[in-house]
Each structure stands twice: as C-alpha cells, then as structure tokens.
Protein backbone atom coordinates (compact mmCIF):
# COMPACT_ATOMS: atom_id res chain seq x y z
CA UNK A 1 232.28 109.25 301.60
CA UNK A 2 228.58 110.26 301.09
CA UNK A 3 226.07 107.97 299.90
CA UNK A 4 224.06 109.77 296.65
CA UNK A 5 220.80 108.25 295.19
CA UNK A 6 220.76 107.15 291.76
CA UNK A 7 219.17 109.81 289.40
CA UNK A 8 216.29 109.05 287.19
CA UNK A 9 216.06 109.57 283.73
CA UNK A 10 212.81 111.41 284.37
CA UNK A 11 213.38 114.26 280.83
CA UNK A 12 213.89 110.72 278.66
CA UNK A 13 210.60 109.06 280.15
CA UNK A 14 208.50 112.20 279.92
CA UNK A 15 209.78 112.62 276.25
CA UNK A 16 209.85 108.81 275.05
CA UNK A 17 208.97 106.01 277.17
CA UNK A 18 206.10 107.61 279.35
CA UNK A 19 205.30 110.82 276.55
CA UNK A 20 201.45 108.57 276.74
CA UNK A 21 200.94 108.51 279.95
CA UNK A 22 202.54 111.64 280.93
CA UNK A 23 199.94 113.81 278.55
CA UNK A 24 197.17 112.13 279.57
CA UNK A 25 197.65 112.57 283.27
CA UNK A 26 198.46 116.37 282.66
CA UNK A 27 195.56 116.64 280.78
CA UNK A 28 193.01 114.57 283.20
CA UNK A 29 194.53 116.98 285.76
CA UNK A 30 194.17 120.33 284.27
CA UNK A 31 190.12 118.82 283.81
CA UNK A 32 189.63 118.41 287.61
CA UNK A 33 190.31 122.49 287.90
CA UNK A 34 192.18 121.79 291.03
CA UNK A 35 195.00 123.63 289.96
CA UNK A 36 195.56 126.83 287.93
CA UNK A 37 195.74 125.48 284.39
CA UNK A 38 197.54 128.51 283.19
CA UNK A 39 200.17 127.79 286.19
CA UNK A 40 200.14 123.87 284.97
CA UNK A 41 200.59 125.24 281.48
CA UNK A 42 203.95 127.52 283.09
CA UNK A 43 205.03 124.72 283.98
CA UNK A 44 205.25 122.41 280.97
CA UNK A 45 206.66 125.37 278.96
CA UNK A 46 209.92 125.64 280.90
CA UNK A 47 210.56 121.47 280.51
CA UNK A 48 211.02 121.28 284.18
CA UNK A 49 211.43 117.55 284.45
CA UNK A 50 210.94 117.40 288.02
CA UNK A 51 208.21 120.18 288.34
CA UNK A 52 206.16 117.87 285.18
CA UNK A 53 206.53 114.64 286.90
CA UNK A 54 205.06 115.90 290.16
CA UNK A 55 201.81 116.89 288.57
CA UNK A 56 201.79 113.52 286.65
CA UNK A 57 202.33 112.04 290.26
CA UNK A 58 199.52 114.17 291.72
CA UNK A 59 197.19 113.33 289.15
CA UNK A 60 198.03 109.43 289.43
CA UNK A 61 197.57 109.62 293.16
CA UNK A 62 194.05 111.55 292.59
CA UNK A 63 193.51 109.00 290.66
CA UNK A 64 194.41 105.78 292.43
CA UNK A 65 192.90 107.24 295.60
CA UNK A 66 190.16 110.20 295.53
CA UNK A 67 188.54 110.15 291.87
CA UNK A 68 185.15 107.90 291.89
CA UNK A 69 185.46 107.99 287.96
C-alpha cells in the first residue's frame, strides 16, 4: 500500500475563501514586471489551480523576503 498526500482544495480557496488575497497578490506581482504579464494573464485564463497558486506563492515569498515596500 502507497502512502498519498491529502489534496488541497486549492480551485475552492482561489474562488471563495482566499478570492482577496489571491487577486491582490497576482496583481502586486504582475506590478513588479518580473514576469511576463501577458504569460501571468495565460495563466489565470485557463483556471489552472495549481499554476495560479504558485504565482500567489511567488509573490507572497517576494514579499515576505525581497520587497523593501
């Protein structure tokens, strides 16, 4: 028998719980011109949970540990 991680309900926090957080951080993001904005803006179209909360991640990270602001 294999052990299997527990799943998160990532699509239900990005739509409900976390919809806040999650826009502002995508926004705050695309600001910092880091990224491609039009690739950032790809990615949000095709509601790829997992591809969405990684930039939210990134940004939070920037955040926590890089940004002066």
């Amino acid at each position: 028998m294999y052990k299997k991680g527990l799943g998160l309900p990532l699509k239900n926090w990005i739509e409900n719980d976390l919809n806040e957080l999650v826009n502002d951080s995508i926004l705050k993001l695309k600001t910092r011109n880091i990224f491609n904005n039009n690739e950032i803006d790809s990615i949000l179209k095709t509601n790829n949970e997992h591809k969405i909360w990684q930039l939210v991640s990134t940004e939070l990270w920037i955040n926590k540990f890089i940004s002066t602001k």
